[in-house]
N, C-alpha and C. Protein backbone atom coordinates (compact mmCIF):
# COMPACT_ATOMS: atom_id res chain seq x y z
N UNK A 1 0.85 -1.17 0.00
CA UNK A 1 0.00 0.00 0.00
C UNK A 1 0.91 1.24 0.00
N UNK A 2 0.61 2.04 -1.18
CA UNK A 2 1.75 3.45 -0.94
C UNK A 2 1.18 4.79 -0.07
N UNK A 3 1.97 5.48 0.15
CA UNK A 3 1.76 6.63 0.94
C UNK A 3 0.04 7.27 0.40
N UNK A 4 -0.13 7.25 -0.68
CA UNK A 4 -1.59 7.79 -1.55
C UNK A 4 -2.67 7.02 -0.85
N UNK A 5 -2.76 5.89 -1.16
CA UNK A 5 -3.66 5.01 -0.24
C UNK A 5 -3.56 5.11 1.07
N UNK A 6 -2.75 5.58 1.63
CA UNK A 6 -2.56 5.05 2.85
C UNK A 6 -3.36 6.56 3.68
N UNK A 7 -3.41 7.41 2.87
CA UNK A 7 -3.80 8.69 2.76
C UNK A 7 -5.32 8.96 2.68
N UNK A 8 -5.62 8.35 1.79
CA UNK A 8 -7.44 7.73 1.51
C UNK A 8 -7.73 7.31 2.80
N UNK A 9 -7.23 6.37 2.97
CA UNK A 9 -7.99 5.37 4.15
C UNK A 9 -7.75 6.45 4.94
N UNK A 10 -7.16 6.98 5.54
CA UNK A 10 -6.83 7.93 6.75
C UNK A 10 -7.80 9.27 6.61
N UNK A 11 -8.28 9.42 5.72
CA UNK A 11 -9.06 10.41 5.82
C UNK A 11 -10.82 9.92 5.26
N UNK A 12 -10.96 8.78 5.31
CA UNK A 12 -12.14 7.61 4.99
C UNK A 12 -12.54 7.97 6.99
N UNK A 13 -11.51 7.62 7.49
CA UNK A 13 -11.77 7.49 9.20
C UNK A 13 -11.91 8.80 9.68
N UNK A 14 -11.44 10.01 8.86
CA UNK A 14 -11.55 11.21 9.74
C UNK A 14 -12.40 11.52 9.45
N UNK A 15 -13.21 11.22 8.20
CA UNK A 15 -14.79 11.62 7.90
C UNK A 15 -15.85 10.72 8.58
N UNK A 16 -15.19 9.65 8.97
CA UNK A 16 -16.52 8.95 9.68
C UNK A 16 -16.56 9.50 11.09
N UNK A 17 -15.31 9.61 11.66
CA UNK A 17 -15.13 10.59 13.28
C UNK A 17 -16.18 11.85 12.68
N UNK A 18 -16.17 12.61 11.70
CA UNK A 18 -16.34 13.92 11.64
C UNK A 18 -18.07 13.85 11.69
N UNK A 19 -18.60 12.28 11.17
CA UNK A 19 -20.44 12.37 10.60
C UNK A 19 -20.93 11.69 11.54
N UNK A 20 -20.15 11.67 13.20
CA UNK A 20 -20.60 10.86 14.18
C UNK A 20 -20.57 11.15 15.38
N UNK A 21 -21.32 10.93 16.90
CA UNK A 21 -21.12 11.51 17.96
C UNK A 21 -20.81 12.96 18.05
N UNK A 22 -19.62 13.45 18.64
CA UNK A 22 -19.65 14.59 18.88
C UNK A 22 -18.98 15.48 17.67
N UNK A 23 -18.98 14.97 16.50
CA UNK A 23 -18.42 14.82 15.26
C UNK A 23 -17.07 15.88 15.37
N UNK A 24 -16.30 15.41 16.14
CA UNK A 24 -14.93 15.61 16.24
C UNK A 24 -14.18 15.81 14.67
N UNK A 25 -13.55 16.82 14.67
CA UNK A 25 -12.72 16.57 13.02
C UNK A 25 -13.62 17.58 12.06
N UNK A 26 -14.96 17.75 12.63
CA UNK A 26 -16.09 18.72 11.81
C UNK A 26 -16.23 19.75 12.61
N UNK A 27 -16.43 20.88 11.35
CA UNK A 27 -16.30 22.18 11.32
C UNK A 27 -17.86 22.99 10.32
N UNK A 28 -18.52 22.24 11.06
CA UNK A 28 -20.28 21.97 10.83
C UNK A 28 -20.54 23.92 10.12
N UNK A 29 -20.08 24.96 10.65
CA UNK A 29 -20.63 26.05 10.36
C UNK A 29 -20.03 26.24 9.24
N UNK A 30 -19.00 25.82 8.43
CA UNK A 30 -17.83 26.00 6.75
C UNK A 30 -18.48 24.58 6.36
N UNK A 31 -18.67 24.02 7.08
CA UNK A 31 -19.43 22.53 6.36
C UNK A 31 -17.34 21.91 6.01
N UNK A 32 -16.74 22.02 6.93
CA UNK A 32 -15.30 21.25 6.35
C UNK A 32 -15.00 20.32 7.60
N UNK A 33 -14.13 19.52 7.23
CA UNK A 33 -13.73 18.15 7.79
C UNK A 33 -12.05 18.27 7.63
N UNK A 34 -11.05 18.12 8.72
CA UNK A 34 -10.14 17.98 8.31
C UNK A 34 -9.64 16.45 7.46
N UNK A 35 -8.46 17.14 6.99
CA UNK A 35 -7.77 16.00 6.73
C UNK A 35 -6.37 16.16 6.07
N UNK A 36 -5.79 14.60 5.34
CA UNK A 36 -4.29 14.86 5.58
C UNK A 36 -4.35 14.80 3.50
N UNK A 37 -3.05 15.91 3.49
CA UNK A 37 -2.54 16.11 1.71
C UNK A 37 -1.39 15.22 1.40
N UNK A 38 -1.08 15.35 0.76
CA UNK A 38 0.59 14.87 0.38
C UNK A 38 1.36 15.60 -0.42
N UNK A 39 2.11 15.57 -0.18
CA UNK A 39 3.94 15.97 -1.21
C UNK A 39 4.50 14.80 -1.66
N UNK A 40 5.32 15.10 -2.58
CA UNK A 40 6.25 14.61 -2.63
C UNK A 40 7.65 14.27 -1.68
N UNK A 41 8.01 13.28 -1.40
CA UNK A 41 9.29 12.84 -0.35
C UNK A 41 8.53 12.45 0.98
N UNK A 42 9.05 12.76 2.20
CA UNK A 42 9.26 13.05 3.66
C UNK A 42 8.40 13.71 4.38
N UNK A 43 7.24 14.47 3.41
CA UNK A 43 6.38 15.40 4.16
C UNK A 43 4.97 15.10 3.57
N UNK A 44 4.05 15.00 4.68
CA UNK A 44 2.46 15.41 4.57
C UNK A 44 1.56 16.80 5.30
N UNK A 45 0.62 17.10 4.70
CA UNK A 45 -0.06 18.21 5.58
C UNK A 45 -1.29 17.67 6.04
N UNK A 46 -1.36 18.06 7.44
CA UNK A 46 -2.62 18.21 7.79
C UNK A 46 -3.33 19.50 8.08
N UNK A 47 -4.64 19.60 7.08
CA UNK A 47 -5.12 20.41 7.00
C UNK A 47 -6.47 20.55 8.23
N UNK A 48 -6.36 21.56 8.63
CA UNK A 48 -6.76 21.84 10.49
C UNK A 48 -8.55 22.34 9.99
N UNK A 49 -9.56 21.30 10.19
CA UNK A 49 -10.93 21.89 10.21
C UNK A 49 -11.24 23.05 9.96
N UNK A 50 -10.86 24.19 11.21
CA UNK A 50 -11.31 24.90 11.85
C UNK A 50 -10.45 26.00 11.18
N UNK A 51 -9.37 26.05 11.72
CA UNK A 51 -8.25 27.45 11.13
C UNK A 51 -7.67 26.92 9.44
N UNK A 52 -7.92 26.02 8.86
CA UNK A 52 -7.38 26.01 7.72
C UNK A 52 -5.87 25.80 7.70
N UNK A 53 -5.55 26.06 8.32
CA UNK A 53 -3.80 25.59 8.40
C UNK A 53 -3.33 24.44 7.57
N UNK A 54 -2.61 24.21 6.77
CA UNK A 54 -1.53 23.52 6.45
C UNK A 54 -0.49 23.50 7.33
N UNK A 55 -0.92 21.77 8.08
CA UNK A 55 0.66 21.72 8.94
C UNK A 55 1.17 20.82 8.51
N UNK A 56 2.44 21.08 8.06
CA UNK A 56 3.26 19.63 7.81
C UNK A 56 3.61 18.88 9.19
N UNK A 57 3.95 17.78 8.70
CA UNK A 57 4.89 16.47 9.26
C UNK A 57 5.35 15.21 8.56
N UNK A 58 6.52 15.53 8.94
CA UNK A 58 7.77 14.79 8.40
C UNK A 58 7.62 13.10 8.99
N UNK A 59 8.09 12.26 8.38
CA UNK A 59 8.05 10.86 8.66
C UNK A 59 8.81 10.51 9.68
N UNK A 60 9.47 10.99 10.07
CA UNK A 60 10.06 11.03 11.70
C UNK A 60 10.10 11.78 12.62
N UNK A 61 8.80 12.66 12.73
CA UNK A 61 8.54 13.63 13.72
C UNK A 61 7.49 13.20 14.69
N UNK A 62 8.00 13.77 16.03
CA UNK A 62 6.83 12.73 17.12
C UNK A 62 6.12 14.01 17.82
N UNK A 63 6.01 15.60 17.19
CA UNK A 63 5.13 16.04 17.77
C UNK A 63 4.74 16.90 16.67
N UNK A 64 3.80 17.88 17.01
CA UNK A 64 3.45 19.05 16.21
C UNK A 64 4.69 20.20 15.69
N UNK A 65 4.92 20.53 15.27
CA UNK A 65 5.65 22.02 15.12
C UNK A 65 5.29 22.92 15.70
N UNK A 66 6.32 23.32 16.65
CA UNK A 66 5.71 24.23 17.79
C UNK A 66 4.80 25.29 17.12
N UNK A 67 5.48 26.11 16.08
CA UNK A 67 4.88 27.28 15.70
C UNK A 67 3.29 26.98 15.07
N UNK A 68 3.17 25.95 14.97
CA UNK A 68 1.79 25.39 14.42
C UNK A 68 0.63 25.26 15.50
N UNK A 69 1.30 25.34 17.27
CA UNK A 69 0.52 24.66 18.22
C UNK A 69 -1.36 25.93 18.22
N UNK A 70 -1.05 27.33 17.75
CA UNK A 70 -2.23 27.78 17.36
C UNK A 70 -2.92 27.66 16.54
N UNK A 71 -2.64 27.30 15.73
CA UNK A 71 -2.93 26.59 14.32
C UNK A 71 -3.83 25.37 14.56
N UNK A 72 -3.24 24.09 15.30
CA UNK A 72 -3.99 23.16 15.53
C UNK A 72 -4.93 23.13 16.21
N UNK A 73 -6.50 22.98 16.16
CA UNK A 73 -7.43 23.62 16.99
C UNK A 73 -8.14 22.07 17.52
N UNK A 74 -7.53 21.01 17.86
CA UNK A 74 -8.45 19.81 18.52
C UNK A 74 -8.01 19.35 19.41
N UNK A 75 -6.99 19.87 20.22
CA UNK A 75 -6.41 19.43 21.33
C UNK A 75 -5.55 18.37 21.32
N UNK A 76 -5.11 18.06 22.76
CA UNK A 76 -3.89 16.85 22.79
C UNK A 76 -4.33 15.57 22.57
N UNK A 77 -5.13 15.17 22.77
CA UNK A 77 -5.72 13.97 22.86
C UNK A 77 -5.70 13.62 20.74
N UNK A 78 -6.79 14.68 20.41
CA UNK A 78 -6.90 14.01 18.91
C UNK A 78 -5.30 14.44 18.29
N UNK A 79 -4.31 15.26 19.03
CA UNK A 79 -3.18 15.40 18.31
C UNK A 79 -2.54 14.01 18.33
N UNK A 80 -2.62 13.48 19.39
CA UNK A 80 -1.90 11.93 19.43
C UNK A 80 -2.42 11.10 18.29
N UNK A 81 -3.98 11.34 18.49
CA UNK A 81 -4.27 10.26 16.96
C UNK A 81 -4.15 10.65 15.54
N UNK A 82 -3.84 12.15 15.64
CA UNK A 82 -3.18 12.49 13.91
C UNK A 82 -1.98 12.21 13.95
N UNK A 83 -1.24 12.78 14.99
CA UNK A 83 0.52 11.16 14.73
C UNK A 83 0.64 10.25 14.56
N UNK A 84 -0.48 9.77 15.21
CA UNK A 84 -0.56 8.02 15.04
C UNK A 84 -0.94 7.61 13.30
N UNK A 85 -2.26 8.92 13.20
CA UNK A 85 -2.35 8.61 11.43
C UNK A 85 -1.35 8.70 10.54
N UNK A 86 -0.22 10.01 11.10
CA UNK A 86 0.63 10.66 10.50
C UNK A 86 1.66 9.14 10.22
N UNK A 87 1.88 8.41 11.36
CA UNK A 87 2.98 7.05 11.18
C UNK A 87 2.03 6.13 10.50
N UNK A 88 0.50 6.19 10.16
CA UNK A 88 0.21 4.64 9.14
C UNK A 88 0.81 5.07 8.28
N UNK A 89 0.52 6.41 7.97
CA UNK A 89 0.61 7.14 6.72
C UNK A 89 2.00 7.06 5.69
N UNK A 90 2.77 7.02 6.75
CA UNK A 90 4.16 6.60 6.44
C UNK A 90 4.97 4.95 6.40
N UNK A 91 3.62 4.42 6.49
CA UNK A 91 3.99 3.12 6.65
C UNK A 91 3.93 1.79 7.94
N UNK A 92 3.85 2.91 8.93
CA UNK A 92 3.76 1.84 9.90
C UNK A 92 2.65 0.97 10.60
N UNK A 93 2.93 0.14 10.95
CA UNK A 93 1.74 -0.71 11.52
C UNK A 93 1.00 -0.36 12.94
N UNK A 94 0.26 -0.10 12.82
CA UNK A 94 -0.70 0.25 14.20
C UNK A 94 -1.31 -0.59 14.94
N UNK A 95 -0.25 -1.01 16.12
CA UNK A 95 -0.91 -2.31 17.34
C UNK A 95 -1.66 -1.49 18.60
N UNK A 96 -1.20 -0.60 18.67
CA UNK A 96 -2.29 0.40 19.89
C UNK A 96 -2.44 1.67 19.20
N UNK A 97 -4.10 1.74 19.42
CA UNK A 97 -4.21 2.79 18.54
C UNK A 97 -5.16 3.72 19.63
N UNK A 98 -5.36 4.72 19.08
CA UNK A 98 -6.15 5.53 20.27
C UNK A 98 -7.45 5.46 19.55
N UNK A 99 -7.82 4.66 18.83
CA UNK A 99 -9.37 4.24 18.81
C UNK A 99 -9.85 3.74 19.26
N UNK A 100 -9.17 2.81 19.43
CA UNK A 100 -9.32 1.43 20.61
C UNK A 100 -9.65 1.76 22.10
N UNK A 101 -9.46 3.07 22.28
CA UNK A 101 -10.34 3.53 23.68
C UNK A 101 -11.66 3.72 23.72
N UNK A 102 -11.67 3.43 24.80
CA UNK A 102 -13.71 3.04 25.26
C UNK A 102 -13.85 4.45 24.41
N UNK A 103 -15.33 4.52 24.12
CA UNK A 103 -15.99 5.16 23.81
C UNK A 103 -16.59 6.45 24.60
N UNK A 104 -16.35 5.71 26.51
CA UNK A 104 -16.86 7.34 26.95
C UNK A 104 -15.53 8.10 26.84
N UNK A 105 -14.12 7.53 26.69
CA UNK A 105 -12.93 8.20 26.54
C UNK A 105 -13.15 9.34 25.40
N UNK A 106 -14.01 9.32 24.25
CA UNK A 106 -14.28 9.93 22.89
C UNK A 106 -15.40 10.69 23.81
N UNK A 107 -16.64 10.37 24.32
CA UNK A 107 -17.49 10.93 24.57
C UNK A 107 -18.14 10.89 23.32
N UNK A 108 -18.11 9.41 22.77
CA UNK A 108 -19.38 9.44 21.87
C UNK A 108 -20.14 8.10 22.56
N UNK A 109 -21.25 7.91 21.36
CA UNK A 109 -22.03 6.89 21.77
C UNK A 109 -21.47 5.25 21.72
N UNK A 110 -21.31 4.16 22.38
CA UNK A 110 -20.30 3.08 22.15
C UNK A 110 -20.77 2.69 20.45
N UNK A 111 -21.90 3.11 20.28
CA UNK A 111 -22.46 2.00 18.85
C UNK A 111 -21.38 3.03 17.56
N UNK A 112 -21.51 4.53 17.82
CA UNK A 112 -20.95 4.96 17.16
C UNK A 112 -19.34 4.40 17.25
N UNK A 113 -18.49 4.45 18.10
CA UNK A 113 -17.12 3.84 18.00
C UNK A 113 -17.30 2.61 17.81
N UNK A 114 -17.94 2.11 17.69
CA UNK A 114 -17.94 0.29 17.51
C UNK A 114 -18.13 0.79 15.70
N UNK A 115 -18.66 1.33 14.96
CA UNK A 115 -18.29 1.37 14.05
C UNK A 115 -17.40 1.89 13.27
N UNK A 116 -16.68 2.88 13.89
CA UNK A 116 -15.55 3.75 13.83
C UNK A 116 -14.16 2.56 13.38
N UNK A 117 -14.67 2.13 14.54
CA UNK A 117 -13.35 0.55 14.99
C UNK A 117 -13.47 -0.16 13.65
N UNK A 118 -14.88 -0.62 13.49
CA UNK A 118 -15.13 -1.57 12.35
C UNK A 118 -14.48 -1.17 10.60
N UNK A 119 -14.98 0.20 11.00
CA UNK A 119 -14.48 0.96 9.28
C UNK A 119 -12.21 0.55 9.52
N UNK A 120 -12.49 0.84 10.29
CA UNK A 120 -10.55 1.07 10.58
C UNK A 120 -10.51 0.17 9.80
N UNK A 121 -10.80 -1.29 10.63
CA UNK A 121 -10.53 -2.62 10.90
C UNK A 121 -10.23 -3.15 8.76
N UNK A 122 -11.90 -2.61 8.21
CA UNK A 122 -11.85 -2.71 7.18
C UNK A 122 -10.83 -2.18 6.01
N UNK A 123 -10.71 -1.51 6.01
CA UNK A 123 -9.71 -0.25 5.43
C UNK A 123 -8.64 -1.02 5.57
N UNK A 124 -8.23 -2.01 6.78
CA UNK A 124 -6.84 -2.29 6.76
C UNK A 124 -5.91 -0.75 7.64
N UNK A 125 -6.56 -0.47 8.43
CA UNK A 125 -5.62 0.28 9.26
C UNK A 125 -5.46 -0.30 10.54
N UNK A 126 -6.57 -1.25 11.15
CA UNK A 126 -6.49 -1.48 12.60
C UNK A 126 -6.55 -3.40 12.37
N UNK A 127 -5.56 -4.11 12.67
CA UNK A 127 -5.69 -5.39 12.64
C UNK A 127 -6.52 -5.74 13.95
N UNK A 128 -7.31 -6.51 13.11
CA UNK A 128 -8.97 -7.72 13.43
C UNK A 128 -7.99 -8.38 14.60
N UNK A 129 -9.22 -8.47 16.11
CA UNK A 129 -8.87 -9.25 16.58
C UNK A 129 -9.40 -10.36 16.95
């Protein structure tokens, strides 16, 4: 699977976060949804719902870019799971994922993350257990 696909699927899951529960990732009054672009090489953007930002990250970076931290408008929690997207994205395999937390952890409904989980699962981002 190349970086392009791997890109699809990753933003297949940020639109289902975005059309569900507390639809996290949606930016309901612009009607926009974030999600992640690509370049060429070492770098992807994630493009921020809310402020529009283009933030890059590099395939071996384990946090935000500081100068970006106003920019990013969803807090620490969903920043961990756009790194985590940021490393499928680049290839790696995802054995703990922060989806995999209960559902009142999201503060959505469990039926909604039980399908959240299921789409992953499908897609080939979250291995079936």
């Amino acid at each position: 699977m190349d970086k392009q696909e791997r890109i699809q699927i990753v933003n297949k899951i940020i639109s289902e976060i975005a059309n569900r529960g507390r639809k996290l990732f949606s930016y309901a009054e612009e009607n926009r949804t974030a999600y992640f672009a690509s370049t060429e090489g070492q770098r992807i953007y994630y493009i921020d719902r809310y402020t529009e930002a283009k933030i890059p990250f590099f395939k071996y970076s384990r946090k935000l870019p500081e100068r970006y931290y106003t920019r990013f408008c969803e807090g620490d929690s969903l920043l961990g799971l756009v790194l985590e997207f940021k490393d499928f994205i680049f290839g790696k395999e995802i054995e703990k994922s922060y989806l995999k937390w209960t559902y009142e952890y999201w503060g959505y409904p469990e039926e909604d993350m039980k399908a959240i989980v299921k789409l992953a699962k499908e897609l080939g981002y979250l291995k079936g257990e």
